[in-house]
Structures are given as C-alpha cells and as structure tokens.
PDB file of N, CA and C in Angstrom:
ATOM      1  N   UNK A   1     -21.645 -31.592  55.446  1.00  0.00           N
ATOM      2  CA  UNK A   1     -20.658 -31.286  54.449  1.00  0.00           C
ATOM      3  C   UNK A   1     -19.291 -31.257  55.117  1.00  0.00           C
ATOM      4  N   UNK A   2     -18.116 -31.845  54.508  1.00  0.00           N
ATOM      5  CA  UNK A   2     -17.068 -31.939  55.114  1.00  0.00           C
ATOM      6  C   UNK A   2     -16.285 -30.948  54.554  1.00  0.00           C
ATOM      7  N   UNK A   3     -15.177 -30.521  55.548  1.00  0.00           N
ATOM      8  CA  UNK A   3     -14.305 -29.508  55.228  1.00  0.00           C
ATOM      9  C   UNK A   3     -12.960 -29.318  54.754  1.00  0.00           C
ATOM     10  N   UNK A   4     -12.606 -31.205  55.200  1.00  0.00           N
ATOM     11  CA  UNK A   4     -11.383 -32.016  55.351  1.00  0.00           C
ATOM     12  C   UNK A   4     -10.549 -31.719  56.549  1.00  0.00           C
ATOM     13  N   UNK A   5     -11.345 -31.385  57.832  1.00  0.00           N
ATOM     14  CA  UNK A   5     -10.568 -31.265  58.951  1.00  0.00           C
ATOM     15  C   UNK A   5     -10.696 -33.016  59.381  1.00  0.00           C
ATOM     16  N   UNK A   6      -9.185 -33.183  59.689  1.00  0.00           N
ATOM     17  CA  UNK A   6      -9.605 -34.683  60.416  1.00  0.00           C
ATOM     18  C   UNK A   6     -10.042 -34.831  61.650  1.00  0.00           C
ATOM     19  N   UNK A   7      -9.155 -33.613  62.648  1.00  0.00           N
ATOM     20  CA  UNK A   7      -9.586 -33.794  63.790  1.00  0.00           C
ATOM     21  C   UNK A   7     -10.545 -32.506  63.904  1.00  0.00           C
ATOM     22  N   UNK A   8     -11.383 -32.849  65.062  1.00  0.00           N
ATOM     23  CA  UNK A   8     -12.089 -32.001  65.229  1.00  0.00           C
ATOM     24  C   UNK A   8     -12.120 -31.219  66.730  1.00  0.00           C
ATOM     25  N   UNK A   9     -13.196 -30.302  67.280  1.00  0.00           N
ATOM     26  CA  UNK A   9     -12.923 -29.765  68.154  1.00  0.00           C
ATOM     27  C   UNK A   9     -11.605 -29.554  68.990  1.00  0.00           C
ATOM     28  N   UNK A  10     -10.521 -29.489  68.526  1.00  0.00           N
ATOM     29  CA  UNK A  10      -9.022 -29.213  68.962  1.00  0.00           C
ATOM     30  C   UNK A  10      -8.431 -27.810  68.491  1.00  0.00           C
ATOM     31  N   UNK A  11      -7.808 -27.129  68.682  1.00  0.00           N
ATOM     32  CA  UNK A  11      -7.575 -26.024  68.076  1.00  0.00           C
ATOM     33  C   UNK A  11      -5.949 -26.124  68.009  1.00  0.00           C
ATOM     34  N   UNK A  12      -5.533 -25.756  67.648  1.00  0.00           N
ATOM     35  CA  UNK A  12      -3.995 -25.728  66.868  1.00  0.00           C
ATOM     36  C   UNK A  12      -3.104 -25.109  68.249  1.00  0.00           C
ATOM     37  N   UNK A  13      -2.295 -26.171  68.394  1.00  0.00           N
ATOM     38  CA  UNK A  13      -1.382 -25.532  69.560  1.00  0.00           C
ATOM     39  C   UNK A  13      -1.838 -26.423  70.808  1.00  0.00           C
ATOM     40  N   UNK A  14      -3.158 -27.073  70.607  1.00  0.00           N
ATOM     41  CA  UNK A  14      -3.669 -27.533  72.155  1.00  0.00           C
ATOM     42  C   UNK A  14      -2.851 -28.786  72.348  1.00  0.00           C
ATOM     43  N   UNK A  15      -2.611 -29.069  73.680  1.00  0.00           N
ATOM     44  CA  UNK A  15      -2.210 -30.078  73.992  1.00  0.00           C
ATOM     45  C   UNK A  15      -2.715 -31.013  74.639  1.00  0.00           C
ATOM     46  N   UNK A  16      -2.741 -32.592  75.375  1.00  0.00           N
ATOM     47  CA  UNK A  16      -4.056 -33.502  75.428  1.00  0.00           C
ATOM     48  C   UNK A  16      -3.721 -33.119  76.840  1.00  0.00           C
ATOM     49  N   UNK A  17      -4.909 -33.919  77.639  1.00  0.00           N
ATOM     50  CA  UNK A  17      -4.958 -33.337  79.083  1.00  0.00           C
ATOM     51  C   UNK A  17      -4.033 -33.951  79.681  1.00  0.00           C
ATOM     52  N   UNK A  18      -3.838 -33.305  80.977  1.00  0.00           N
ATOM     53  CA  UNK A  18      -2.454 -34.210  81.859  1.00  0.00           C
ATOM     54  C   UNK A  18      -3.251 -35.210  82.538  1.00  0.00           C
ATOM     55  N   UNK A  19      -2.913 -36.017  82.520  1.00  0.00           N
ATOM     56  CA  UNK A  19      -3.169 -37.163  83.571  1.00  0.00           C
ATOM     57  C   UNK A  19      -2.749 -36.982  84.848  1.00  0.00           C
ATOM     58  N   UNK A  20      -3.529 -37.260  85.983  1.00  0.00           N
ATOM     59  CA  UNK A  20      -3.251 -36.443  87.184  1.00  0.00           C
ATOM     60  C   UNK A  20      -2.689 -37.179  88.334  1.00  0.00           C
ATOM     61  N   UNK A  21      -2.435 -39.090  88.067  1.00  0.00           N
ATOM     62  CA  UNK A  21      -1.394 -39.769  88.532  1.00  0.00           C
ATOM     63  C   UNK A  21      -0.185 -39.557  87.898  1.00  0.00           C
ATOM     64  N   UNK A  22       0.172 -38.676  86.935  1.00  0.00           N
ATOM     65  CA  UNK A  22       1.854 -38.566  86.761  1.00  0.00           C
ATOM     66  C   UNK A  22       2.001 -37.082  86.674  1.00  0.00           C
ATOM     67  N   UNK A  23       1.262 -35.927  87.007  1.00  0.00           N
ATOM     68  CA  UNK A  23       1.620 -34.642  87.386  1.00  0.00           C
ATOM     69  C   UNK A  23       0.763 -33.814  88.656  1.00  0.00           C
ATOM     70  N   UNK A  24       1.393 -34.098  89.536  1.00  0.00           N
ATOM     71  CA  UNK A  24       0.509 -33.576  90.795  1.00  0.00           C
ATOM     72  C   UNK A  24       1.335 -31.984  91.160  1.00  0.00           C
ATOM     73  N   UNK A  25       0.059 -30.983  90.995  1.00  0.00           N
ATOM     74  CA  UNK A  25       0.801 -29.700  91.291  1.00  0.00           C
ATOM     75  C   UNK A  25       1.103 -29.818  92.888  1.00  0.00           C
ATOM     76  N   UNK A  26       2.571 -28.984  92.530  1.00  0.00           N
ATOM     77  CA  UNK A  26       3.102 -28.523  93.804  1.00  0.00           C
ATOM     78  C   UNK A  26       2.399 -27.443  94.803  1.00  0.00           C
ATOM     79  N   UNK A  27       1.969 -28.020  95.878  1.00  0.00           N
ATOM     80  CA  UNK A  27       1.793 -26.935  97.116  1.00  0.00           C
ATOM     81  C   UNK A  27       2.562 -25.672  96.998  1.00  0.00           C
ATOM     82  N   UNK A  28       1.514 -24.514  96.518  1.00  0.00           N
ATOM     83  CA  UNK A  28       2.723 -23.167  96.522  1.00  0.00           C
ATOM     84  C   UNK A  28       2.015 -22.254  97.769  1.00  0.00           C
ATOM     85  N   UNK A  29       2.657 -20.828  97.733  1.00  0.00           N
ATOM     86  CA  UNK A  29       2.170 -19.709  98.706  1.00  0.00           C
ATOM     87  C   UNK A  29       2.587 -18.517  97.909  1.00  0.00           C
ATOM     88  N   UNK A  30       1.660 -17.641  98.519  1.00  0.00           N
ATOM     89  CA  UNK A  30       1.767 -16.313  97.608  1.00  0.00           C
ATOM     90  C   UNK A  30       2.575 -15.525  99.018  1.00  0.00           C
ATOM     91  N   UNK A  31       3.567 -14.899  98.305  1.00  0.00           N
ATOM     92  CA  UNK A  31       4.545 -14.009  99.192  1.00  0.00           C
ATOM     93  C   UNK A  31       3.976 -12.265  98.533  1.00  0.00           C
ATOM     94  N   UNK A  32       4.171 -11.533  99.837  1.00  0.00           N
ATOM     95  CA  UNK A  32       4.460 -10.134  98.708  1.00  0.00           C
ATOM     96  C   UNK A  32       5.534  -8.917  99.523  1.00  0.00           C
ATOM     97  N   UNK A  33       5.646  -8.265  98.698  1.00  0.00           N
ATOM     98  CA  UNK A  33       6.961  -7.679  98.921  1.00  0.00           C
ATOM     99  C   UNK A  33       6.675  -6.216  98.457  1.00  0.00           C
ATOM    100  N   UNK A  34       7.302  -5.587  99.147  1.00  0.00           N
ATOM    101  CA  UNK A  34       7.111  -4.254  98.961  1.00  0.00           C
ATOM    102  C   UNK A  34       8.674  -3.044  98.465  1.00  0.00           C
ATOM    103  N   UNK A  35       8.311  -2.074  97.778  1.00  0.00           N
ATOM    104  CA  UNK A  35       9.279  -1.468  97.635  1.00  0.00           C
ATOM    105  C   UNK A  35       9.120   0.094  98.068  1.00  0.00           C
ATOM    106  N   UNK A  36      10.203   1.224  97.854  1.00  0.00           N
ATOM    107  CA  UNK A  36       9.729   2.430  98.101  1.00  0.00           C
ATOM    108  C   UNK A  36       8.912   2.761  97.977  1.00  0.00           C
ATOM    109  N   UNK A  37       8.523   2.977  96.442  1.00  0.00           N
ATOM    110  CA  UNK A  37       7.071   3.663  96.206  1.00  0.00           C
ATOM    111  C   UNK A  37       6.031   3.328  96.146  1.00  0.00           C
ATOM    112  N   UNK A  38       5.772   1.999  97.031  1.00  0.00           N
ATOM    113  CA  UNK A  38       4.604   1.632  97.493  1.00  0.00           C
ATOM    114  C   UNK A  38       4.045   0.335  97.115  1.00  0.00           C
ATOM    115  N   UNK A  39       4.785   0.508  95.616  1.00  0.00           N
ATOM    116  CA  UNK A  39       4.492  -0.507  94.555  1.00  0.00           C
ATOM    117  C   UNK A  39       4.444  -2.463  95.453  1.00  0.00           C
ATOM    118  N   UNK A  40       3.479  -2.894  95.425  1.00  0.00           N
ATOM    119  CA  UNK A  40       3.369  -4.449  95.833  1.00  0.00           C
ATOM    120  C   UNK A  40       3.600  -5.114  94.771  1.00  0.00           C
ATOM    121  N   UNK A  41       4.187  -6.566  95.045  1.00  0.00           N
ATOM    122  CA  UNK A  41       4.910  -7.248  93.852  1.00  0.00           C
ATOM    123  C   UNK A  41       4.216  -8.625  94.501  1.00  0.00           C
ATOM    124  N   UNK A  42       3.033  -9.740  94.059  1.00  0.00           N
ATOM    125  CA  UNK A  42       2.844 -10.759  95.006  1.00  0.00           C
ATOM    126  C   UNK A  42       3.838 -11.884  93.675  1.00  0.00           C
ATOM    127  N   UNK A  43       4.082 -12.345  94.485  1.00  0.00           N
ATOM    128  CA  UNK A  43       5.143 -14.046  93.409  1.00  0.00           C
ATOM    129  C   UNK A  43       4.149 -14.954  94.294  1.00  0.00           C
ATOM    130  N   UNK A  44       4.364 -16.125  93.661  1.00  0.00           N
ATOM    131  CA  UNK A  44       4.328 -17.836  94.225  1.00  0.00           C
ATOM    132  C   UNK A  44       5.314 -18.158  94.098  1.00  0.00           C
ATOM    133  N   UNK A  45       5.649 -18.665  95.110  1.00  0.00           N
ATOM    134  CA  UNK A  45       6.890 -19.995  95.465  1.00  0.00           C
ATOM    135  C   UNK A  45       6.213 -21.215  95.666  1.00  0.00           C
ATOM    136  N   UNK A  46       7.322 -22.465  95.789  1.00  0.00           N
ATOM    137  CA  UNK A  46       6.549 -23.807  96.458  1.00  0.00           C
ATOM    138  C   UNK A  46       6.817 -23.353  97.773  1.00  0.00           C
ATOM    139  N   UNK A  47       5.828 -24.166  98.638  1.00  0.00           N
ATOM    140  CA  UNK A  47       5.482 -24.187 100.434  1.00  0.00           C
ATOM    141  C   UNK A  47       6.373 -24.520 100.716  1.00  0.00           C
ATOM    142  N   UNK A  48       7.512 -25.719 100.403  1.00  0.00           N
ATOM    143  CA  UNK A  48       8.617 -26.025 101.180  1.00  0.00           C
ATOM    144  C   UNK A  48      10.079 -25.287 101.380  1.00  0.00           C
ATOM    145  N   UNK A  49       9.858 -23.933 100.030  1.00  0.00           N
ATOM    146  CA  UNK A  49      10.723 -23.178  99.797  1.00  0.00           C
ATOM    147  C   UNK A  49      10.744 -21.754 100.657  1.00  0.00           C
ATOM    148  N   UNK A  50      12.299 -21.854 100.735  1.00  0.00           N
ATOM    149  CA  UNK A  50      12.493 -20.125 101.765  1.00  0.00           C
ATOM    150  C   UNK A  50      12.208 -18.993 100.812  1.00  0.00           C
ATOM    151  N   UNK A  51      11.901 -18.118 101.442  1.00  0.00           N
ATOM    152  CA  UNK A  51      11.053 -17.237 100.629  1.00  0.00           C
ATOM    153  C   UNK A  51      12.435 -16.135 100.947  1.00  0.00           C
ATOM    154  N   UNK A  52      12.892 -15.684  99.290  1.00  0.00           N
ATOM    155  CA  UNK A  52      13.913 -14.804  99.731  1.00  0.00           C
ATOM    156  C   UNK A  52      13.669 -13.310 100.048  1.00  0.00           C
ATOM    157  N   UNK A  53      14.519 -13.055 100.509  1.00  0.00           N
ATOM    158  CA  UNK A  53      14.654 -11.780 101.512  1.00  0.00           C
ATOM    159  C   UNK A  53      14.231 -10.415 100.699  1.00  0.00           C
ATOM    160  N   UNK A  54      14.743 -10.503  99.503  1.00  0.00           N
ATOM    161  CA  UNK A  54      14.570  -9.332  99.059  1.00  0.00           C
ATOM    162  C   UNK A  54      14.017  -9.884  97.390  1.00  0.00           C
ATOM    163  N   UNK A  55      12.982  -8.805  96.730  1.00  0.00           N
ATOM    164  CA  UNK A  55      12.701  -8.988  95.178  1.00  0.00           C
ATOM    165  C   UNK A  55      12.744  -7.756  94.266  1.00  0.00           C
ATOM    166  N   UNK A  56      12.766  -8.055  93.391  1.00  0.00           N
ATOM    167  CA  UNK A  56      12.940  -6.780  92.332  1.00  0.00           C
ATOM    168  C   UNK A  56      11.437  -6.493  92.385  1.00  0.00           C
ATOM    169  N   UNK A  57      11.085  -4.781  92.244  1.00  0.00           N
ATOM    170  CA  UNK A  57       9.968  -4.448  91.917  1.00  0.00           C
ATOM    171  C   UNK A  57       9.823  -4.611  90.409  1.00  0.00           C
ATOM    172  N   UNK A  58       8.410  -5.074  89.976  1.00  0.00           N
ATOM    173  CA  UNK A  58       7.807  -5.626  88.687  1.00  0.00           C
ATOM    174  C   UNK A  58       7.476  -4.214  87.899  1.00  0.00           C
ATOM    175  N   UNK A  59       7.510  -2.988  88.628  1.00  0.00           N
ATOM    176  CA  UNK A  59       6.928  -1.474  88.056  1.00  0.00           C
ATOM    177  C   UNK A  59       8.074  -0.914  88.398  1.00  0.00           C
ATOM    178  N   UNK A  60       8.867  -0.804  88.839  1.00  0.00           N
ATOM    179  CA  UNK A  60      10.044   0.324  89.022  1.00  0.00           C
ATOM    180  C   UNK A  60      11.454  -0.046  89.351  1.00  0.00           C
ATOM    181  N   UNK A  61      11.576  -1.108  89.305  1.00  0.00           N
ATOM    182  CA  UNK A  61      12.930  -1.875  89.324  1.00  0.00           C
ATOM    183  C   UNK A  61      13.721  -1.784  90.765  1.00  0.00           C
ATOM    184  N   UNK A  62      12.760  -0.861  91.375  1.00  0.00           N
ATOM    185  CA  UNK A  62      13.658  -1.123  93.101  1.00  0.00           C
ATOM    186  C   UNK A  62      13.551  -2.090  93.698  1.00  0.00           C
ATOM    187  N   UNK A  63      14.334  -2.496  94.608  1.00  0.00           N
ATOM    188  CA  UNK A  63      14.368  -3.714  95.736  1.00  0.00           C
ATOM    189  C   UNK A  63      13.050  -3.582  96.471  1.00  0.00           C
ATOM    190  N   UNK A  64      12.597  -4.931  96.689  1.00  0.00           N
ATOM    191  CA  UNK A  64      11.632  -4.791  97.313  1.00  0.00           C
ATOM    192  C   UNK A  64      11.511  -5.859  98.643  1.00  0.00           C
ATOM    193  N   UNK A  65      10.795  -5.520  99.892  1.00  0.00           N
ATOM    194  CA  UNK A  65      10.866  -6.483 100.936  1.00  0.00           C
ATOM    195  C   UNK A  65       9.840  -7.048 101.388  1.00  0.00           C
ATOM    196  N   UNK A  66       9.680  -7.677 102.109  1.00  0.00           N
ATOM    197  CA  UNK A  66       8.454  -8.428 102.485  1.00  0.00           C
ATOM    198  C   UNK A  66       7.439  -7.701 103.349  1.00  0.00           C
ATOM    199  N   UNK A  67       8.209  -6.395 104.445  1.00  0.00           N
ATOM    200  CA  UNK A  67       8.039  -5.219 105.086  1.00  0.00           C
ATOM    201  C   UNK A  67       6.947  -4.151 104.500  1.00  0.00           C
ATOM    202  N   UNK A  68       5.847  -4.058 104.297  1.00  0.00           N
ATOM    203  CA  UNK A  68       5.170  -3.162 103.935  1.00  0.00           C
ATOM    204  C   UNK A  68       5.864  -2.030 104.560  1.00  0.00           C
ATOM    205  N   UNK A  69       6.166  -1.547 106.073  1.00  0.00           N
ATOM    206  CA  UNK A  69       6.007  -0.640 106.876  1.00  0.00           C
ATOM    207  C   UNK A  69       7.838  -0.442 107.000  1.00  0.00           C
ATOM    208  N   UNK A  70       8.525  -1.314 106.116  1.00  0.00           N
ATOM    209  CA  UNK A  70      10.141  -0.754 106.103  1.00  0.00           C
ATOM    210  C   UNK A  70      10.757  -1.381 105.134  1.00  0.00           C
ATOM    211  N   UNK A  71      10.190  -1.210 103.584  1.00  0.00           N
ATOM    212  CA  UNK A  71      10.786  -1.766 102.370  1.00  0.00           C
ATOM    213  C   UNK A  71      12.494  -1.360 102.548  1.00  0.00           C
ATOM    214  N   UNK A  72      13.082  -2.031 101.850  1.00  0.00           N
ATOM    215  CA  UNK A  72      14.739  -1.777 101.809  1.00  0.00           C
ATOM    216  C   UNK A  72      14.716  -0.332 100.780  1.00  0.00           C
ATOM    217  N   UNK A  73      15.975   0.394 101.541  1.00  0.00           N
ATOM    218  CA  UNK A  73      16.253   1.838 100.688  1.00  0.00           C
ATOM    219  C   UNK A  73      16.725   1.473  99.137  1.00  0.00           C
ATOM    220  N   UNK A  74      16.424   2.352  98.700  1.00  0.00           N
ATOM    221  CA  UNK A  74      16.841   2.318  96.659  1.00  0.00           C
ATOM    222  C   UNK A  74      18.455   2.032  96.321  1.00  0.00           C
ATOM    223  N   UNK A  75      18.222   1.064  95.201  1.00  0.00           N
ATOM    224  CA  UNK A  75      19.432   0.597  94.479  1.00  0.00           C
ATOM    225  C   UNK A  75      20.471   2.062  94.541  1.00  0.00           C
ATOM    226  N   UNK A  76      21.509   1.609  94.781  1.00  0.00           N
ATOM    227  CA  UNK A  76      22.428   2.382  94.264  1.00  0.00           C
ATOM    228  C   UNK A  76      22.703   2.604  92.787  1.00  0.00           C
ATOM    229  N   UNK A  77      22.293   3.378  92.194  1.00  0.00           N
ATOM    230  CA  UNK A  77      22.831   3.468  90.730  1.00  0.00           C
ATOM    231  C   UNK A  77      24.109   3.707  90.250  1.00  0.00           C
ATOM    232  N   UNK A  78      24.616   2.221  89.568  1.00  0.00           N
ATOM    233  CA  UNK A  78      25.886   2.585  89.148  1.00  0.00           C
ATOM    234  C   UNK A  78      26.046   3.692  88.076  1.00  0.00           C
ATOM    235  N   UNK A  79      27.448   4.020  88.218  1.00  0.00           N
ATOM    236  CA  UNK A  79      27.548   4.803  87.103  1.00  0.00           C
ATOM    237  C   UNK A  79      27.617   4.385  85.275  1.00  0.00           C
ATOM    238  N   UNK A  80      27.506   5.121  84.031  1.00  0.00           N
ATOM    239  CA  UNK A  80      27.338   4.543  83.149  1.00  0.00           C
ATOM    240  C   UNK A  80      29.299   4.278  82.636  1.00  0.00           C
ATOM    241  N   UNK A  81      29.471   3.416  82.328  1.00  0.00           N
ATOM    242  CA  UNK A  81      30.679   2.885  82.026  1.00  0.00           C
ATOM    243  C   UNK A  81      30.755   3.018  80.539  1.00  0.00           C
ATOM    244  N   UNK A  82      32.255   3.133  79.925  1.00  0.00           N
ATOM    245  CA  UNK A  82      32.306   3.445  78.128  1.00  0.00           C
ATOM    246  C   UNK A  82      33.265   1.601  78.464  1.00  0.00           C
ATOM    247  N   UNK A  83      33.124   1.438  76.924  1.00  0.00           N
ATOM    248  CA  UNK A  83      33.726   0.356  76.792  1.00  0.00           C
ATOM    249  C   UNK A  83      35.361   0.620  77.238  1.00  0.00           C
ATOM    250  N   UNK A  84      35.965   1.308  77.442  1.00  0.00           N
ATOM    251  CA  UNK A  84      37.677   2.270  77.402  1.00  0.00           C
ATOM    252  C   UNK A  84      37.323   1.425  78.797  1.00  0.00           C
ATOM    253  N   UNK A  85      36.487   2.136  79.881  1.00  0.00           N
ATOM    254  CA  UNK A  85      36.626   1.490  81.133  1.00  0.00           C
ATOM    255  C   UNK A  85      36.182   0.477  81.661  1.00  0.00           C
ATOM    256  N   UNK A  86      35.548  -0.399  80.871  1.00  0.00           N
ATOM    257  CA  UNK A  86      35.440  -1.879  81.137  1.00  0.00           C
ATOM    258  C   UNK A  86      36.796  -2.388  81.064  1.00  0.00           C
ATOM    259  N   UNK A  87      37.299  -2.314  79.645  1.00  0.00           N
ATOM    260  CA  UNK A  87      38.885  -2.786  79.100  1.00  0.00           C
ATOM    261  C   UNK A  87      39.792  -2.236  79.943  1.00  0.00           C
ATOM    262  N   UNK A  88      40.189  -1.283  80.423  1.00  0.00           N
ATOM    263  CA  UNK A  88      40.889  -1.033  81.877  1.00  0.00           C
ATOM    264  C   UNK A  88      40.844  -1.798  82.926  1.00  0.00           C
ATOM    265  N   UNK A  89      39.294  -2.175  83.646  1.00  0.00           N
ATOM    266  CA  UNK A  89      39.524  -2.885  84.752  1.00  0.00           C
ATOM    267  C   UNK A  89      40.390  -4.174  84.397  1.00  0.00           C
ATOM    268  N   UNK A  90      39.990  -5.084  83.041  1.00  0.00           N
ATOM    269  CA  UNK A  90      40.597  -6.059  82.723  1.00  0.00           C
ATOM    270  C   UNK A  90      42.126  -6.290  82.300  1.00  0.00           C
ATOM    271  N   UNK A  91      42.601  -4.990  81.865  1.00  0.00           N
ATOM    272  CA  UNK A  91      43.887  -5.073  81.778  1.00  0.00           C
ATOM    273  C   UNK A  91      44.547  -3.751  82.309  1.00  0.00           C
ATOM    274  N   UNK A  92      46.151  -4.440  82.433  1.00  0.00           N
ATOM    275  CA  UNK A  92      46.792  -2.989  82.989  1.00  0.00           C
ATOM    276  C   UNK A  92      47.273  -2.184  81.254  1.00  0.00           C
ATOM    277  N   UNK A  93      47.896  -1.310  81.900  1.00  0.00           N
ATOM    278  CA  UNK A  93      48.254  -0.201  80.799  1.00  0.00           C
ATOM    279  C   UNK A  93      49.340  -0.958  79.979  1.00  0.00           C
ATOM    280  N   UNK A  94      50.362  -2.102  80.377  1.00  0.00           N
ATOM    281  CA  UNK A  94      51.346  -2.653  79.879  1.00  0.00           C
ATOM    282  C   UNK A  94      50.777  -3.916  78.903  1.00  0.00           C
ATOM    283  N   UNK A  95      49.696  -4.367  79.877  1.00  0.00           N
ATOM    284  CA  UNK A  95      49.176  -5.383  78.829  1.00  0.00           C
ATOM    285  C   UNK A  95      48.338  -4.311  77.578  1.00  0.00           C
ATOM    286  N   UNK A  96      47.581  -3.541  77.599  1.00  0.00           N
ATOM    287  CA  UNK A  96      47.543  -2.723  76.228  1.00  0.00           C
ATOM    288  C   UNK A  96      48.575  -2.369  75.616  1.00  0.00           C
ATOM    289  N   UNK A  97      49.378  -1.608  75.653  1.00  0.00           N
ATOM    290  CA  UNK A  97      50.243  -1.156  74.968  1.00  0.00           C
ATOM    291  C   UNK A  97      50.959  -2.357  74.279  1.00  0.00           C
ATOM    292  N   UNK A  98      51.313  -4.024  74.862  1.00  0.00           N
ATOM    293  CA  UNK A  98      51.623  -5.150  74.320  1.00  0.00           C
ATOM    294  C   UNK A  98      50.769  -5.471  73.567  1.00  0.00           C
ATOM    295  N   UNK A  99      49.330  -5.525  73.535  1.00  0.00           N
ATOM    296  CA  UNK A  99      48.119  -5.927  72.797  1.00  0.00           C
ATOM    297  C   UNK A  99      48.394  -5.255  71.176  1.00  0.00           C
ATOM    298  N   UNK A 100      48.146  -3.711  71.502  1.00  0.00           N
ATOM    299  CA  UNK A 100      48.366  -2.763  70.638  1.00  0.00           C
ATOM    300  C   UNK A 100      49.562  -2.636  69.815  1.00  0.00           C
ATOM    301  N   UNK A 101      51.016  -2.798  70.323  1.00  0.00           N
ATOM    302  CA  UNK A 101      51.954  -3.362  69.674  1.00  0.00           C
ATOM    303  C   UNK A 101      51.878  -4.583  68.517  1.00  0.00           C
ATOM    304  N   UNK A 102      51.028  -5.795  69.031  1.00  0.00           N
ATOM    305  CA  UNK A 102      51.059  -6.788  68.202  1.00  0.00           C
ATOM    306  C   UNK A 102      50.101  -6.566  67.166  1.00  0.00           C
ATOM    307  N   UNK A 103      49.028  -5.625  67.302  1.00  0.00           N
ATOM    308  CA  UNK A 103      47.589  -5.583  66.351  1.00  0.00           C
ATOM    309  C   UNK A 103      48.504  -4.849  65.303  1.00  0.00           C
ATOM    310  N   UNK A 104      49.128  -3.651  65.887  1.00  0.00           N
ATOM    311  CA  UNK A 104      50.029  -2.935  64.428  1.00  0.00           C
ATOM    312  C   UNK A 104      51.138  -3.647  63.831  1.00  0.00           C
ATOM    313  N   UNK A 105      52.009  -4.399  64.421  1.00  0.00           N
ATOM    314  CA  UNK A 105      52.686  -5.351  63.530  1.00  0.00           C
ATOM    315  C   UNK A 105      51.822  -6.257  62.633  1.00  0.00           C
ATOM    316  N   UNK A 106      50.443  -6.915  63.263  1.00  0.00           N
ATOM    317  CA  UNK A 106      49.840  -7.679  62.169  1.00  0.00           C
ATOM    318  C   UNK A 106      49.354  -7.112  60.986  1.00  0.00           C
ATOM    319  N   UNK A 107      48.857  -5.411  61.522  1.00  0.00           N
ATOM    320  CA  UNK A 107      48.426  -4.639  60.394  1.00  0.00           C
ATOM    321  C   UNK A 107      49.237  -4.615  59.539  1.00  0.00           C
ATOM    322  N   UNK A 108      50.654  -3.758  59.898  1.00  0.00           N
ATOM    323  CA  UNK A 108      51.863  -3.144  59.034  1.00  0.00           C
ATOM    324  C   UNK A 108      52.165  -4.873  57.546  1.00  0.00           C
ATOM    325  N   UNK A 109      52.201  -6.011  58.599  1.00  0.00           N
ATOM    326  CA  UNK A 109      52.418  -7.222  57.857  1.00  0.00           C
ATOM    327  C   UNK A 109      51.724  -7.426  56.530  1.00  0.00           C
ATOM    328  N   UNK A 110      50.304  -7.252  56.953  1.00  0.00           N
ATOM    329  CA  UNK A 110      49.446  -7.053  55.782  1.00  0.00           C
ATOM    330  C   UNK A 110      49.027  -5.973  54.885  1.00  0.00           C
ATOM    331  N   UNK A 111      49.878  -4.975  54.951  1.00  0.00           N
ATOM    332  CA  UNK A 111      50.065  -3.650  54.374  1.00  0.00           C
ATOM    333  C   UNK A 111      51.232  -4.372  53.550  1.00  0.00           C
ATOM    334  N   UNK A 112      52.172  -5.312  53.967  1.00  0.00           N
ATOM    335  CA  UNK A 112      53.257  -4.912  53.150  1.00  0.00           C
ATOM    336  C   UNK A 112      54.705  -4.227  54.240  1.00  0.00           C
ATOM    337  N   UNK A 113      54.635  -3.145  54.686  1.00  0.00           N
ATOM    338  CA  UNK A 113      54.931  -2.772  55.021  1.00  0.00           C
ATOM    339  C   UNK A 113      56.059  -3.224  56.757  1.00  0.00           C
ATOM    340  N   UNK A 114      57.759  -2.959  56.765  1.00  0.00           N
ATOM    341  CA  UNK A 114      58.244  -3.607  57.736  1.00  0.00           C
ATOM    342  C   UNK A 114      58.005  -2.891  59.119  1.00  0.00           C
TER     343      UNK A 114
END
C-alpha cells in the first residue's frame, strides 16, 4: 500500500554522501588546556596549525593554558560601565555640550518655538 512518499528511506534534512575524491578530512590534534579551577577544555585544531597559547574555559569563562601544573592567573574583571561612561571616553565635555546645543535647537524648531 502506498503512502505517496516518493522517496524513500531518506529522512528530511539528510544530505547525499560526500564523495571522498573531492573532500578529504583534514589531519587534526586534540590540544587541552587548563584553567584555575581545574576545569580541562580539549579543542581540535588542524596538525599544521600553532596551537594558541591561551583558551577560554568552556565551564567558567577563565583563561585557560596548556599547563595542567601552572594554568594562567584569572581574568581581570572589568568594571561595569553606564552608557554616560562609554559616551565620555568618546567625546570630550565640549563636543557634548555642542551635540546637546544642536539636539535643543532642533527640538525648540519643531516646537515652534525661537
């Protein structure tokens, strides 16, 4: 009895096999890295690649090193910033007060008002 599937044994999403003269996996290596609290993080890289120095831990967000026996010391935590002091570093006090000058003339304009 038919169901009106045309294709069969495929499931939705599958894709056809790779052909293995036009995708040859890359030679990799498993690195692992360590952080303060002990936590191990293993990645793959490719074999021909430098394996960098330091990685983020995958459980606790500290730096982590390749060093089981002398992981790198903990991130410095910046402090939390308000938007007031982002917009400071980017401008001085003269360029606001010019900014702010022109936003209230455009306001006052569209009020009506000279």
């Amino acid at each position: 009895m038919s169901n009106g599937n045309v294709i069969r044994g495929a499931r939705v999403g599958s894709a056809p096999p790779r052909h293995p003269e036009r995708h040859r996996p890359v030679p990799c290596r498993s690195v692992s890295y360590w952080c303060r609290n002990g936590h191990r993080t293993d990645i793959r890289i490719a074999a021909d690649v430098a394996a960098p120095t330091a990685w983020d831990c995958t459980r606790c967000g500290l730096p982590a090193g390749p060093d089981a026996q002398d992981p790198p010391g903990g991130a410095r935590p910046e402090p939390y910033k308000t938007h007031l002091a982002y917009v400071k570093e980017r401008r001085t006090d003269a360029e606001g007060a010019a900014i702010l000058a022109e936003a209230l003339a455009a306001l006052r304009d569209r009020r009506g008002r000279p």
